[in-house]
PDB file of N, CA and C in Angstrom:
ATOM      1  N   UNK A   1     -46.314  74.150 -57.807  1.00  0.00           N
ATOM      2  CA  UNK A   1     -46.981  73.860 -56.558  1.00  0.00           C
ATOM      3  C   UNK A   1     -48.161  72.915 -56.784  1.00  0.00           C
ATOM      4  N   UNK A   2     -48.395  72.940 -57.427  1.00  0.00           N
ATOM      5  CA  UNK A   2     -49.919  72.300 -58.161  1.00  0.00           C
ATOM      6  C   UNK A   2     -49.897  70.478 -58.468  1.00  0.00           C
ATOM      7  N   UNK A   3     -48.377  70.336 -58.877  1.00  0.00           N
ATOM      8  CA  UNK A   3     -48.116  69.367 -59.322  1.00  0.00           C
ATOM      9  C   UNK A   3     -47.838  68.410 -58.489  1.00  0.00           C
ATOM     10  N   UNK A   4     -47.107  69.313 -57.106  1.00  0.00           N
ATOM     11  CA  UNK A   4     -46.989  68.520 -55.836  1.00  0.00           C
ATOM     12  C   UNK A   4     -47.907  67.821 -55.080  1.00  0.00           C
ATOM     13  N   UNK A   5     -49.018  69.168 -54.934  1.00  0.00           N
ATOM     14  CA  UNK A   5     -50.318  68.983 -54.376  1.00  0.00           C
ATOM     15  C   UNK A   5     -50.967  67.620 -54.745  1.00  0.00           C
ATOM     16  N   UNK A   6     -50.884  67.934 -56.306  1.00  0.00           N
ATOM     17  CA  UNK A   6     -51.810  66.838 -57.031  1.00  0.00           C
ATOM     18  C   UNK A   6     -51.163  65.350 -56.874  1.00  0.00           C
ATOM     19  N   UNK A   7     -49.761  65.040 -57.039  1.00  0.00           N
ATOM     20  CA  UNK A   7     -49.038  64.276 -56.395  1.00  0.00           C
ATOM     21  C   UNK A   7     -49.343  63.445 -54.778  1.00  0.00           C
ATOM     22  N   UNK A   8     -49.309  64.362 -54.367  1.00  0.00           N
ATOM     23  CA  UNK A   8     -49.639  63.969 -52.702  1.00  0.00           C
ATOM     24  C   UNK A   8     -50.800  63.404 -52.765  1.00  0.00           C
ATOM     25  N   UNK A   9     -51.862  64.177 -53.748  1.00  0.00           N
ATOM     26  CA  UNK A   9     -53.353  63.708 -53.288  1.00  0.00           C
ATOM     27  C   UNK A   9     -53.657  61.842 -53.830  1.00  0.00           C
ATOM     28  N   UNK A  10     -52.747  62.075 -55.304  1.00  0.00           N
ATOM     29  CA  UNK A  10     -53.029  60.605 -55.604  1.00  0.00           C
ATOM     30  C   UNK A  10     -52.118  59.375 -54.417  1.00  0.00           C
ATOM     31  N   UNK A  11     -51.161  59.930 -53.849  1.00  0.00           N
ATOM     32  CA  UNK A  11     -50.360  58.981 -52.988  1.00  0.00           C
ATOM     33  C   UNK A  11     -51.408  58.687 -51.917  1.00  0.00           C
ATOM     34  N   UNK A  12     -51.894  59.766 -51.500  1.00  0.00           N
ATOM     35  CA  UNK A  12     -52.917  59.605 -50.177  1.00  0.00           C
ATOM     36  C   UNK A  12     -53.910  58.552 -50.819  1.00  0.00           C
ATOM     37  N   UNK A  13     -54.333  58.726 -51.606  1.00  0.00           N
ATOM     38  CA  UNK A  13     -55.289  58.089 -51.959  1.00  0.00           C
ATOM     39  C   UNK A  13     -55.097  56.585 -51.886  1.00  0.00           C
ATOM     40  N   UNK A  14     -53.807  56.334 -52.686  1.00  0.00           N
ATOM     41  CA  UNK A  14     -53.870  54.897 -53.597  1.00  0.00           C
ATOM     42  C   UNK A  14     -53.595  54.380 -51.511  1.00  0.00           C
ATOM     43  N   UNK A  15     -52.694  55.047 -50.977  1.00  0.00           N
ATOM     44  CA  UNK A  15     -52.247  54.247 -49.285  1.00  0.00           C
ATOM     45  C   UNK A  15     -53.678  53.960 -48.748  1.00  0.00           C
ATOM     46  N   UNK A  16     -54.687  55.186 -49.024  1.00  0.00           N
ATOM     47  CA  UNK A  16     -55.902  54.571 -48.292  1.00  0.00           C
ATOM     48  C   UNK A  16     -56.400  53.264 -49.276  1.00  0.00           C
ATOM     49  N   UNK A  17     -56.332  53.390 -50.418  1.00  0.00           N
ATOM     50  CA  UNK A  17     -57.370  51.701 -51.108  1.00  0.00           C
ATOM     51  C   UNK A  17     -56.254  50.704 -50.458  1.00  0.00           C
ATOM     52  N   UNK A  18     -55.055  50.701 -50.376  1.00  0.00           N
ATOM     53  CA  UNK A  18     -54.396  49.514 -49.817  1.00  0.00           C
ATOM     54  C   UNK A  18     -54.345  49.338 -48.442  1.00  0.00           C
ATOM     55  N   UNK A  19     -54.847  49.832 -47.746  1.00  0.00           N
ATOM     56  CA  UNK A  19     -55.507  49.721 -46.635  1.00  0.00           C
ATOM     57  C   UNK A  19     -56.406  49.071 -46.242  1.00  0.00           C
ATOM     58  N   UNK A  20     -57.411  49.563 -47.380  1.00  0.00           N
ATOM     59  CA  UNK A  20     -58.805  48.958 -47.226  1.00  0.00           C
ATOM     60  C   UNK A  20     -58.765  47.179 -47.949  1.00  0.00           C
ATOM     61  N   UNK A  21     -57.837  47.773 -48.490  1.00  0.00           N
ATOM     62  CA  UNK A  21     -57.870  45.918 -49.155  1.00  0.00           C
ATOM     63  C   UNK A  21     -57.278  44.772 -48.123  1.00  0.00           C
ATOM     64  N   UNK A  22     -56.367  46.061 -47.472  1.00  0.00           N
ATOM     65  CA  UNK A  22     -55.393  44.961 -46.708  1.00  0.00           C
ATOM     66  C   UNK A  22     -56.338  44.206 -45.459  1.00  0.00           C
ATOM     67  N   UNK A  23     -57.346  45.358 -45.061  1.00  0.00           N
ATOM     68  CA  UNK A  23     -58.242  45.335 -43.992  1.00  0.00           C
ATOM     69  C   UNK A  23     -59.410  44.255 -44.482  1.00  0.00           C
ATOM     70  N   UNK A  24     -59.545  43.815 -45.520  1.00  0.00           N
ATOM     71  CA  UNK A  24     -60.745  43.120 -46.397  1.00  0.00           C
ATOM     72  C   UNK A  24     -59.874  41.634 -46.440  1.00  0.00           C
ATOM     73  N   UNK A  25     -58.704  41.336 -46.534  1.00  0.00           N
ATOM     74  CA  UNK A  25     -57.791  40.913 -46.908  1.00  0.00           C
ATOM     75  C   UNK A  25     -57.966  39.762 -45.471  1.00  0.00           C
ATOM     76  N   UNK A  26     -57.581  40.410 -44.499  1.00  0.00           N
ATOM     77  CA  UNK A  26     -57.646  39.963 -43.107  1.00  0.00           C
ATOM     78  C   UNK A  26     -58.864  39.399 -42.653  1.00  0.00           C
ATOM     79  N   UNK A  27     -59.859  40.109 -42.988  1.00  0.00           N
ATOM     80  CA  UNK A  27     -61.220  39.795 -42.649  1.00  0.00           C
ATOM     81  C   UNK A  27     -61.603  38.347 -43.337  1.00  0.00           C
ATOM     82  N   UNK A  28     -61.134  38.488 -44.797  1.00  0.00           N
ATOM     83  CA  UNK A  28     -61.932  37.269 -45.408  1.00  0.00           C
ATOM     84  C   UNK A  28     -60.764  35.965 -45.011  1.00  0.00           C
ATOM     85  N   UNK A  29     -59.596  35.824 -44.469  1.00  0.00           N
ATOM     86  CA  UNK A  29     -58.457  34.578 -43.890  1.00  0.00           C
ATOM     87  C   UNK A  29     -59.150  34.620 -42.786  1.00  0.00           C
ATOM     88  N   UNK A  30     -59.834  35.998 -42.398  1.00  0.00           N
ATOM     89  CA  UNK A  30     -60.522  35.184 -40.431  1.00  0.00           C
ATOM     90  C   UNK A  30     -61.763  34.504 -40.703  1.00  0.00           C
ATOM     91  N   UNK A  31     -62.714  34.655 -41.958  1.00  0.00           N
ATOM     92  CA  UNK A  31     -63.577  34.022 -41.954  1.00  0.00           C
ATOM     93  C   UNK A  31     -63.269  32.793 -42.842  1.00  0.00           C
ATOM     94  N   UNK A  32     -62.521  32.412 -43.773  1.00  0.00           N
ATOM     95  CA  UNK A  32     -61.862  31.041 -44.157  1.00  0.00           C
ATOM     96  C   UNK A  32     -61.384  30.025 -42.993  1.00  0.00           C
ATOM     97  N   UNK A  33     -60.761  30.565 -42.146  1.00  0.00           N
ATOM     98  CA  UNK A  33     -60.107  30.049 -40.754  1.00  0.00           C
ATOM     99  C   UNK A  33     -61.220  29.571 -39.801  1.00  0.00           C
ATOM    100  N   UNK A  34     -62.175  30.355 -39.947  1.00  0.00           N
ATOM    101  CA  UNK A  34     -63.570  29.777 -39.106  1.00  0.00           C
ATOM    102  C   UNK A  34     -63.867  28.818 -40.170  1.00  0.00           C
ATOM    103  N   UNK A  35     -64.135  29.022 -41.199  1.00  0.00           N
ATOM    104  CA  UNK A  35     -64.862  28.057 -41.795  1.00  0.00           C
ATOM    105  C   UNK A  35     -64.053  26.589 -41.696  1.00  0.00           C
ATOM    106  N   UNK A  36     -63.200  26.468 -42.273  1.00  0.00           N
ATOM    107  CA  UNK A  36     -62.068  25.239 -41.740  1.00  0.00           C
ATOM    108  C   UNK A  36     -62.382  25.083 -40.226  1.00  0.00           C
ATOM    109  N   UNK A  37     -62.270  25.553 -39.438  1.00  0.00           N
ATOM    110  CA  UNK A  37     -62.651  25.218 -38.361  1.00  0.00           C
ATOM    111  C   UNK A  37     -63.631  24.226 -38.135  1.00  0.00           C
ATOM    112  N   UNK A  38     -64.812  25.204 -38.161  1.00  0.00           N
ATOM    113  CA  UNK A  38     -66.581  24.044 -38.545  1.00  0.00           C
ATOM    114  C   UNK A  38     -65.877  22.929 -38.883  1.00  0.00           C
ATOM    115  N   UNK A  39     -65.345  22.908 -40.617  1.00  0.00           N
ATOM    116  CA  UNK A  39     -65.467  21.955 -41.277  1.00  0.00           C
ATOM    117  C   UNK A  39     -64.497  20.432 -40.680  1.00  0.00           C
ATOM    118  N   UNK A  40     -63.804  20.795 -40.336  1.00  0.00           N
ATOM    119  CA  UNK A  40     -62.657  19.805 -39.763  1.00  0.00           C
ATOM    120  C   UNK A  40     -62.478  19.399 -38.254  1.00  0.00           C
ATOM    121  N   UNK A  41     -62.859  21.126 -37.596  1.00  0.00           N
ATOM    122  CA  UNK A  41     -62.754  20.979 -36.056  1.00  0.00           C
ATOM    123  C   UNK A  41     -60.945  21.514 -35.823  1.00  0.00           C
ATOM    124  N   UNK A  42     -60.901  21.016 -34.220  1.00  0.00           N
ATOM    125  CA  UNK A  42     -59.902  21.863 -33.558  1.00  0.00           C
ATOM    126  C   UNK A  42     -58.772  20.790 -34.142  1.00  0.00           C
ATOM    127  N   UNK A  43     -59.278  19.493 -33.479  1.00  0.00           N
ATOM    128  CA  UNK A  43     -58.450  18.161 -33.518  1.00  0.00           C
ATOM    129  C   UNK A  43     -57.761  18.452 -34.705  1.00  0.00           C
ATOM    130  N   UNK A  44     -58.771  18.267 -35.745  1.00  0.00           N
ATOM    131  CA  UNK A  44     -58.577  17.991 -37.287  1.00  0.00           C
ATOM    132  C   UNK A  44     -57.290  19.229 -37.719  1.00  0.00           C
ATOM    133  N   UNK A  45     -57.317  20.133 -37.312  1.00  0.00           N
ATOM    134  CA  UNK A  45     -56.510  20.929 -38.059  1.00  0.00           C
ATOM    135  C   UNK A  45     -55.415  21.234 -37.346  1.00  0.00           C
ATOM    136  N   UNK A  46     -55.251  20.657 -35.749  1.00  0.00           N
ATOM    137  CA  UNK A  46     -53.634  20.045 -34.949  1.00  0.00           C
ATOM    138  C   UNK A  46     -52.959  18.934 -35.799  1.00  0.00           C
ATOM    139  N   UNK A  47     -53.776  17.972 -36.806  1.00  0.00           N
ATOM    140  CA  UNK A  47     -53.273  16.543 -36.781  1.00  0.00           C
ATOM    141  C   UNK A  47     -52.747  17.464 -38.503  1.00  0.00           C
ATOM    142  N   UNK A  48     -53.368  18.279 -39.043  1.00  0.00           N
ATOM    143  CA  UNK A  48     -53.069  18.327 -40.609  1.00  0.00           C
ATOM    144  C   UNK A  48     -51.790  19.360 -40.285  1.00  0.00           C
ATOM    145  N   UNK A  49     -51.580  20.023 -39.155  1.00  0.00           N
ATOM    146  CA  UNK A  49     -50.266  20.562 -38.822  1.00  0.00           C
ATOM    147  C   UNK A  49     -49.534  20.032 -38.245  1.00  0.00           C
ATOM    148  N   UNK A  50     -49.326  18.549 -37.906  1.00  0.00           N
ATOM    149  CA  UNK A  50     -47.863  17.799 -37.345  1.00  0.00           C
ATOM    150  C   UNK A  50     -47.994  17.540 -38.426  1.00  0.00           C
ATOM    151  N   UNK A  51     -48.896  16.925 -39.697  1.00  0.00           N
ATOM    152  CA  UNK A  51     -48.317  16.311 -41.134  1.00  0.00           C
ATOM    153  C   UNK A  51     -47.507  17.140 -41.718  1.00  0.00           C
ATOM    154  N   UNK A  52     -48.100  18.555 -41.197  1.00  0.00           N
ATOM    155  CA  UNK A  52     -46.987  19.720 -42.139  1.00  0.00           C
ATOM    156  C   UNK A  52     -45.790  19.593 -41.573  1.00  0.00           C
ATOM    157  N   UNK A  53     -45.534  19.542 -40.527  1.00  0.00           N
ATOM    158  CA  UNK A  53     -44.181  19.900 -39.843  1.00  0.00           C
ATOM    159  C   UNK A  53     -42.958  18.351 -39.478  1.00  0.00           C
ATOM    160  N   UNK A  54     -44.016  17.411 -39.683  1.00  0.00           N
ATOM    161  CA  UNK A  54     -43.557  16.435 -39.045  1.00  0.00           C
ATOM    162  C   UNK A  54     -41.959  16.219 -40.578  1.00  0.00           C
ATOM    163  N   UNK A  55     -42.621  16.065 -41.438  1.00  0.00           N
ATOM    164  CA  UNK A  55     -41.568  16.162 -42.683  1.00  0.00           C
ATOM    165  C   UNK A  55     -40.418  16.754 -42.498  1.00  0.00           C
ATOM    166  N   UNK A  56     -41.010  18.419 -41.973  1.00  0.00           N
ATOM    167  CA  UNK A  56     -40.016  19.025 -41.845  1.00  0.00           C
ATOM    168  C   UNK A  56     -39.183  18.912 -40.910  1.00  0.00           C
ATOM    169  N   UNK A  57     -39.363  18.464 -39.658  1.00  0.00           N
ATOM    170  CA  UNK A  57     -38.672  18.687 -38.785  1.00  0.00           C
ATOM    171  C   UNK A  57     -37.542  17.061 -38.977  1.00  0.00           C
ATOM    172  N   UNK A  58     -38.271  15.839 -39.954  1.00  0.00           N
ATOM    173  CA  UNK A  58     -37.413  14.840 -40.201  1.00  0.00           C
ATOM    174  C   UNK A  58     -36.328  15.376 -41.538  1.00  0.00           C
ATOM    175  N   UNK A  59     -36.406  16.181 -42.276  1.00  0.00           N
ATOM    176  CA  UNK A  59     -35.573  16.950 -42.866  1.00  0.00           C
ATOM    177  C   UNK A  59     -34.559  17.649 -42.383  1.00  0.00           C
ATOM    178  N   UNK A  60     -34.754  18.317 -41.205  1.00  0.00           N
ATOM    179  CA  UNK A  60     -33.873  19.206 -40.347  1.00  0.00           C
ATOM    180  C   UNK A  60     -32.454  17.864 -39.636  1.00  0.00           C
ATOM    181  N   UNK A  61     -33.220  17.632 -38.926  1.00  0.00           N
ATOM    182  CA  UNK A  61     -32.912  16.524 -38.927  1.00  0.00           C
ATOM    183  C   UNK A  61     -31.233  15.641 -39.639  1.00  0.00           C
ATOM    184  N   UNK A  62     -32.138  15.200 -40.789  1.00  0.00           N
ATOM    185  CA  UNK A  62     -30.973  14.407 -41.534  1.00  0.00           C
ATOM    186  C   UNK A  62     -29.962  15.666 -42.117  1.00  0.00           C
ATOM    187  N   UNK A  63     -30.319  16.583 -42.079  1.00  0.00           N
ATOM    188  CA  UNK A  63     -29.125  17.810 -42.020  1.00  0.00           C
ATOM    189  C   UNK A  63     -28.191  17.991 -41.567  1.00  0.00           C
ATOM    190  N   UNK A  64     -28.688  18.110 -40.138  1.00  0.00           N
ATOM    191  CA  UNK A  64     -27.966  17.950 -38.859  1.00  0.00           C
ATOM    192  C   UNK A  64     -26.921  16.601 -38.740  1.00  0.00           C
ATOM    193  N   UNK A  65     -27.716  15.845 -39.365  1.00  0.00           N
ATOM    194  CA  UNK A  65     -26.307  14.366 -39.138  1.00  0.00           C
ATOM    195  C   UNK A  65     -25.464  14.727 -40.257  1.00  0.00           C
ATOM    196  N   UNK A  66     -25.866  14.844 -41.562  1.00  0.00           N
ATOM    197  CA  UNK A  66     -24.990  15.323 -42.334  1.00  0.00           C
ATOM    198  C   UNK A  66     -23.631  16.040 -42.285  1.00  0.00           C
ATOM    199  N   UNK A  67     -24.301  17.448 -41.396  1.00  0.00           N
ATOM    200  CA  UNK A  67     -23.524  18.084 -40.937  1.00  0.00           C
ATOM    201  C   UNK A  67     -22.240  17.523 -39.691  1.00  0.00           C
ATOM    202  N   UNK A  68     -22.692  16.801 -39.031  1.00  0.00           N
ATOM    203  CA  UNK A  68     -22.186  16.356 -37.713  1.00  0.00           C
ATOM    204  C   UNK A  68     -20.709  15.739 -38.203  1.00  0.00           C
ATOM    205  N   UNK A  69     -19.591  15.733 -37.373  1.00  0.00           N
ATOM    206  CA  UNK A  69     -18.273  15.271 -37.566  1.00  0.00           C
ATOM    207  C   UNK A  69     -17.971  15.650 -39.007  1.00  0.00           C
ATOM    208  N   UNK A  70     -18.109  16.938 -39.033  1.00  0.00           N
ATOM    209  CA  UNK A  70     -16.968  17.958 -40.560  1.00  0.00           C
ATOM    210  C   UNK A  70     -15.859  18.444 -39.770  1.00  0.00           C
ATOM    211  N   UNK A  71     -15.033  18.475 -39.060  1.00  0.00           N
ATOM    212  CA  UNK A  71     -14.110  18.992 -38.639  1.00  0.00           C
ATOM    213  C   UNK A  71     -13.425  17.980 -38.110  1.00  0.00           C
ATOM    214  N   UNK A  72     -12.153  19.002 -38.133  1.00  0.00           N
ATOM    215  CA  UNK A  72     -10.680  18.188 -37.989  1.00  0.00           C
ATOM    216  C   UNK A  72     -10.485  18.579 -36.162  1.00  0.00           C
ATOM    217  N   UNK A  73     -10.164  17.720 -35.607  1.00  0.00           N
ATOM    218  CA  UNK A  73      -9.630  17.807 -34.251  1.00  0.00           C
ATOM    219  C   UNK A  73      -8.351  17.995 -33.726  1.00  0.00           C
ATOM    220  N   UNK A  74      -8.465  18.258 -32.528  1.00  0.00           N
ATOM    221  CA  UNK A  74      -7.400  19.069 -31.968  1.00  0.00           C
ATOM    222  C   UNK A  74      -6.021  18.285 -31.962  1.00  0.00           C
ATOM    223  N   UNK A  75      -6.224  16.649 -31.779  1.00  0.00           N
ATOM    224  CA  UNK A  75      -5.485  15.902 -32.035  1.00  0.00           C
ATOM    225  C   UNK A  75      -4.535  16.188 -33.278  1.00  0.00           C
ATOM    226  N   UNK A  76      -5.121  15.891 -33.880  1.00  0.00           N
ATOM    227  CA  UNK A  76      -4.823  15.871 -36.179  1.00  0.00           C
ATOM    228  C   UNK A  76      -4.314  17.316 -36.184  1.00  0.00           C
ATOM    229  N   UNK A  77      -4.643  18.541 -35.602  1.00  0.00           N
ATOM    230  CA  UNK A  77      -3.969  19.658 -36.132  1.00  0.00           C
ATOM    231  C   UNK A  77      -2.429  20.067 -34.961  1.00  0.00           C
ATOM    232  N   UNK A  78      -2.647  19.288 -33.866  1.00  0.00           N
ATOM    233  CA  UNK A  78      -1.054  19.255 -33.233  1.00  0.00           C
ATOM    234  C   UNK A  78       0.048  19.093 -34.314  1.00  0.00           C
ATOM    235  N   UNK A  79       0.688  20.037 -33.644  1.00  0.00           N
ATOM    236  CA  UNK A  79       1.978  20.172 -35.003  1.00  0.00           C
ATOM    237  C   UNK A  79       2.747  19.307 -35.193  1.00  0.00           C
ATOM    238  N   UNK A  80       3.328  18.372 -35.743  1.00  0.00           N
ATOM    239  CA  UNK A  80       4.209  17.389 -36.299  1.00  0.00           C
ATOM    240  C   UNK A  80       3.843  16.174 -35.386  1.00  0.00           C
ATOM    241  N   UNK A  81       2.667  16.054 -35.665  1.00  0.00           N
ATOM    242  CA  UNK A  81       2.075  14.334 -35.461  1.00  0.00           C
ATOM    243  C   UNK A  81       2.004  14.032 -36.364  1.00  0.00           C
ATOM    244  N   UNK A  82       1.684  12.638 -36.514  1.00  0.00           N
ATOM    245  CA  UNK A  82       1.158  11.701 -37.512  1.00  0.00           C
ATOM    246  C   UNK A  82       0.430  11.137 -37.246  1.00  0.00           C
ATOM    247  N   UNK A  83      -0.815  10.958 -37.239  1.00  0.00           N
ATOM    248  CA  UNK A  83      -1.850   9.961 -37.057  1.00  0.00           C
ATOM    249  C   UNK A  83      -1.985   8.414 -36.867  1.00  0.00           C
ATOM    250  N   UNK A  84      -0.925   7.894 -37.578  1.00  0.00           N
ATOM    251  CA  UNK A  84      -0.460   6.761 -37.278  1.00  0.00           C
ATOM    252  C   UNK A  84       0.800   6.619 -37.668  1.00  0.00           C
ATOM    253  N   UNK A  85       1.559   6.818 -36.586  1.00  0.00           N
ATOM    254  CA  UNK A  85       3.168   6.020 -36.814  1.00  0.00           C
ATOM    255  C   UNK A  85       3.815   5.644 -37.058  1.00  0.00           C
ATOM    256  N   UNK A  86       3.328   4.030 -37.725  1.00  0.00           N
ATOM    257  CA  UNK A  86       3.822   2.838 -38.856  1.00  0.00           C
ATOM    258  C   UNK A  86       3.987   3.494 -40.028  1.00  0.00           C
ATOM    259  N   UNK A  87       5.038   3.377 -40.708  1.00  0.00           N
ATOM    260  CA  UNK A  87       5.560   3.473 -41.549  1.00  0.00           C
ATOM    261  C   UNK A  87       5.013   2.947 -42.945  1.00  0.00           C
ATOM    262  N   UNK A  88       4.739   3.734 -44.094  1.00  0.00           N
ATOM    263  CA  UNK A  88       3.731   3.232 -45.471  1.00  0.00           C
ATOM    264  C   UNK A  88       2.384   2.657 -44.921  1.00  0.00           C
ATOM    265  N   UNK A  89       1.391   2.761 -43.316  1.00  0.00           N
ATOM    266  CA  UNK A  89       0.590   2.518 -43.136  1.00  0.00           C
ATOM    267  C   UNK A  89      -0.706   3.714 -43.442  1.00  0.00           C
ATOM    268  N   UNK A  90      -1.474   3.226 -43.903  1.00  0.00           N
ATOM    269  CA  UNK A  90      -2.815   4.394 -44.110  1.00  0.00           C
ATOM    270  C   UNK A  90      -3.074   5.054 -42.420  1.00  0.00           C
ATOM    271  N   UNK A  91      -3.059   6.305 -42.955  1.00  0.00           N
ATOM    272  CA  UNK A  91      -3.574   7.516 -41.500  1.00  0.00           C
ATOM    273  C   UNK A  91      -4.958   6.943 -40.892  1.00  0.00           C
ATOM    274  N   UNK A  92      -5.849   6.814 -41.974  1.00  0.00           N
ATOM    275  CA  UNK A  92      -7.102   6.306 -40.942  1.00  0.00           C
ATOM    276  C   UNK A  92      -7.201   4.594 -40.699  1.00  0.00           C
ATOM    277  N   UNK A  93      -6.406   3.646 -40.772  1.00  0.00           N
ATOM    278  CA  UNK A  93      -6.777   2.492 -40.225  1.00  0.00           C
ATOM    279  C   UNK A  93      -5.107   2.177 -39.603  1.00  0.00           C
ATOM    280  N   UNK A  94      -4.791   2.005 -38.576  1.00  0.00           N
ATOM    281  CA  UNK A  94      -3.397   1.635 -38.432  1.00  0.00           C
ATOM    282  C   UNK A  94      -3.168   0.745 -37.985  1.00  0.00           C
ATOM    283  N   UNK A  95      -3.771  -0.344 -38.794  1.00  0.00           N
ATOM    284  CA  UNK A  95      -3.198  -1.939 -38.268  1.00  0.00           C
ATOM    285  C   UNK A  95      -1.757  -1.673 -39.265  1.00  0.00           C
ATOM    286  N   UNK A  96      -1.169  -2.674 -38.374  1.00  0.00           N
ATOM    287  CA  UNK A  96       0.724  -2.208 -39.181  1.00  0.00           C
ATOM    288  C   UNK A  96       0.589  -3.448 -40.040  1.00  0.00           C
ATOM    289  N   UNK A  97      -0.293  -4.446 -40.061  1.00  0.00           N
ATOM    290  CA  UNK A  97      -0.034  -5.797 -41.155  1.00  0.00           C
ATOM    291  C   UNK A  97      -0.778  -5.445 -42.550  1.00  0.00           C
ATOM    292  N   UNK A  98      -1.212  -4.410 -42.722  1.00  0.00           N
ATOM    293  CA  UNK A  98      -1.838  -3.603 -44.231  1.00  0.00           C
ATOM    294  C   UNK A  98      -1.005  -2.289 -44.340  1.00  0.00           C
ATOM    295  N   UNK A  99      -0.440  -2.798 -45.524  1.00  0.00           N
ATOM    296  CA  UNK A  99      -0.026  -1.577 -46.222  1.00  0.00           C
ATOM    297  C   UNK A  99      -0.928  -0.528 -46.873  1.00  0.00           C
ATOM    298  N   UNK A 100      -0.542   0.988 -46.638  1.00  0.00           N
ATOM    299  CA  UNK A 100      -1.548   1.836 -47.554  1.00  0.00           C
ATOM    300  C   UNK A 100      -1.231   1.929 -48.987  1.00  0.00           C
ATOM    301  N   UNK A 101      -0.247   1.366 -49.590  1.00  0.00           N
ATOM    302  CA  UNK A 101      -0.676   1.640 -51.129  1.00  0.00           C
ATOM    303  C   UNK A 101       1.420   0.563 -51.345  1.00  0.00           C
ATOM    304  N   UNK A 102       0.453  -0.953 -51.062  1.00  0.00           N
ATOM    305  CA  UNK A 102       1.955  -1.382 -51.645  1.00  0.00           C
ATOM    306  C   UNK A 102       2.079  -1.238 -52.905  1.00  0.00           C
ATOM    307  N   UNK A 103       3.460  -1.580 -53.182  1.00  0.00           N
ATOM    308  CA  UNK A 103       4.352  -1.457 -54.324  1.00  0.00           C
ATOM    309  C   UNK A 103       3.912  -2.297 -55.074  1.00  0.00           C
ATOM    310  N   UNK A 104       3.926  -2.456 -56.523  1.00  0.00           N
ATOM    311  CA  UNK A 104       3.168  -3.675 -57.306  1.00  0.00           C
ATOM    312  C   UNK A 104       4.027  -3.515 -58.222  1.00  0.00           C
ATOM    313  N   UNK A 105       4.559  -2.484 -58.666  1.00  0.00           N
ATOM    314  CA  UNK A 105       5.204  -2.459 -60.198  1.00  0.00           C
ATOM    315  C   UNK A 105       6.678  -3.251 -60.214  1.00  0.00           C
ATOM    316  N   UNK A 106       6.996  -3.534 -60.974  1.00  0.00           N
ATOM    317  CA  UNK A 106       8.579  -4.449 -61.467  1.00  0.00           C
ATOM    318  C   UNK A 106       9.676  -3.552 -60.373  1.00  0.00           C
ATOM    319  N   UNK A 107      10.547  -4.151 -60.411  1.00  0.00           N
ATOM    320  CA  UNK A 107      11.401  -4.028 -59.486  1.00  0.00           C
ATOM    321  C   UNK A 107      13.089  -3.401 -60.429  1.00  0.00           C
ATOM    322  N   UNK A 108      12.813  -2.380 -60.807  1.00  0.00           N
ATOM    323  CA  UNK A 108      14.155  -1.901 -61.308  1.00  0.00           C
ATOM    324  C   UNK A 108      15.504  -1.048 -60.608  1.00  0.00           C
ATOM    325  N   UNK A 109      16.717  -1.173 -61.207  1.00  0.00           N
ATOM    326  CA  UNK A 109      17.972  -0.556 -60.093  1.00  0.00           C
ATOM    327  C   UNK A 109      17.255   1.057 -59.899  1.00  0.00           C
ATOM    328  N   UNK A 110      16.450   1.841 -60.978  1.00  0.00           N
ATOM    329  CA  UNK A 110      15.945   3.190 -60.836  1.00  0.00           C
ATOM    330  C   UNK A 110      14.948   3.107 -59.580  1.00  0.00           C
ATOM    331  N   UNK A 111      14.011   2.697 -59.367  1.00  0.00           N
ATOM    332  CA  UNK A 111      12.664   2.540 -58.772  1.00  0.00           C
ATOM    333  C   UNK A 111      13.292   2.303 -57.362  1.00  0.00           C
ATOM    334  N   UNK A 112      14.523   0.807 -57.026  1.00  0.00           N
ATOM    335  CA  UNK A 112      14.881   0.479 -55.246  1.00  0.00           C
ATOM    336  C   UNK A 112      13.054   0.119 -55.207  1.00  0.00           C
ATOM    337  N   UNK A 113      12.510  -0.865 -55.745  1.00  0.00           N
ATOM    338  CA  UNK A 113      11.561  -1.138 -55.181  1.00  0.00           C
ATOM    339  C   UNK A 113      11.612  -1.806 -53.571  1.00  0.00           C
ATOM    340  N   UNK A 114       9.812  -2.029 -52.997  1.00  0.00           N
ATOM    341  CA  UNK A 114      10.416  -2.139 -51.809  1.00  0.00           C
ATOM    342  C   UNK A 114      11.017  -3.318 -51.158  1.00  0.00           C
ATOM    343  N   UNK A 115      11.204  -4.430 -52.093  1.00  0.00           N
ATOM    344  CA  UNK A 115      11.420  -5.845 -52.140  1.00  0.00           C
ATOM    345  C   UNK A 115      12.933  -5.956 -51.940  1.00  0.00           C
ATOM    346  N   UNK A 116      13.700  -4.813 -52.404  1.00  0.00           N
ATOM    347  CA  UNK A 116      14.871  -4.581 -51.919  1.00  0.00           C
ATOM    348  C   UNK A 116      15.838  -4.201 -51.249  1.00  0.00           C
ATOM    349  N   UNK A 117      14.325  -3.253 -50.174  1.00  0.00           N
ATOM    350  CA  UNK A 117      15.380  -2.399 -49.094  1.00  0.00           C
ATOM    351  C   UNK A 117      14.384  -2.689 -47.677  1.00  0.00           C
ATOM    352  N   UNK A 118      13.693  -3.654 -48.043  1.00  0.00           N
ATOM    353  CA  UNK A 118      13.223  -4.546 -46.475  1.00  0.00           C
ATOM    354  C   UNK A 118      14.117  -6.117 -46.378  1.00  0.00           C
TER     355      UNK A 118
END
């Protein structure tokens, strides 16, 4: 029983010093906060908080574009489309007079390159 007691008493205790610190704690940021005040004024310490935020909010920002157009559309996931039509033409540019990946290599009876079946 003794051990409990004595237990409890140091818990009570140490909650009241962190109390008091926390309460000392508060007191001395309200009197720093005045003092900045005096020293700078009202103006002065609106203009040193858009410098803080202004960064940030141009950070947020280039995030946001970053982020912007990551997804695939409703178009592109319709079932058995093709994006572009033309035949050996690249999906994202579909002029039909550029090929997406012509043929370059030698022309053998294995291969039917495409020099032989246009």
């Amino acid at each position: 029983m003794l051990p409990k007691l004595l237990l409890a008493a140091v818990a009570l205790v140490v909650m009241l010093v962190g109390t008091a610190e926390a309460q000392t704690g508060k007191a001395a940021e309200s009197r720093m906060a005045a003092s900045l005040e005096e020293q700078v004024g009202v103006a002065g310490i609106k203009k040193m908080a858009e410098e803080f935020i202004q960064p940030a909010a141009g950070r947020i920002f280039r995030r946001k574009l970053q982020q912007r157009d990551r997804y695939i559309t409703y178009q592109a996931l319709r079932a058995n489309s093709i994006p572009c039509g033309w035949k050996g033409n690249s999906y994202y540019d579909c002029s039909y007079r550029i090929r997406a990946n012509p043929y370059t290599r030698g022309c053998t009876e294995a291969t039917r390159c495409f020099r032989y079946t246009h």
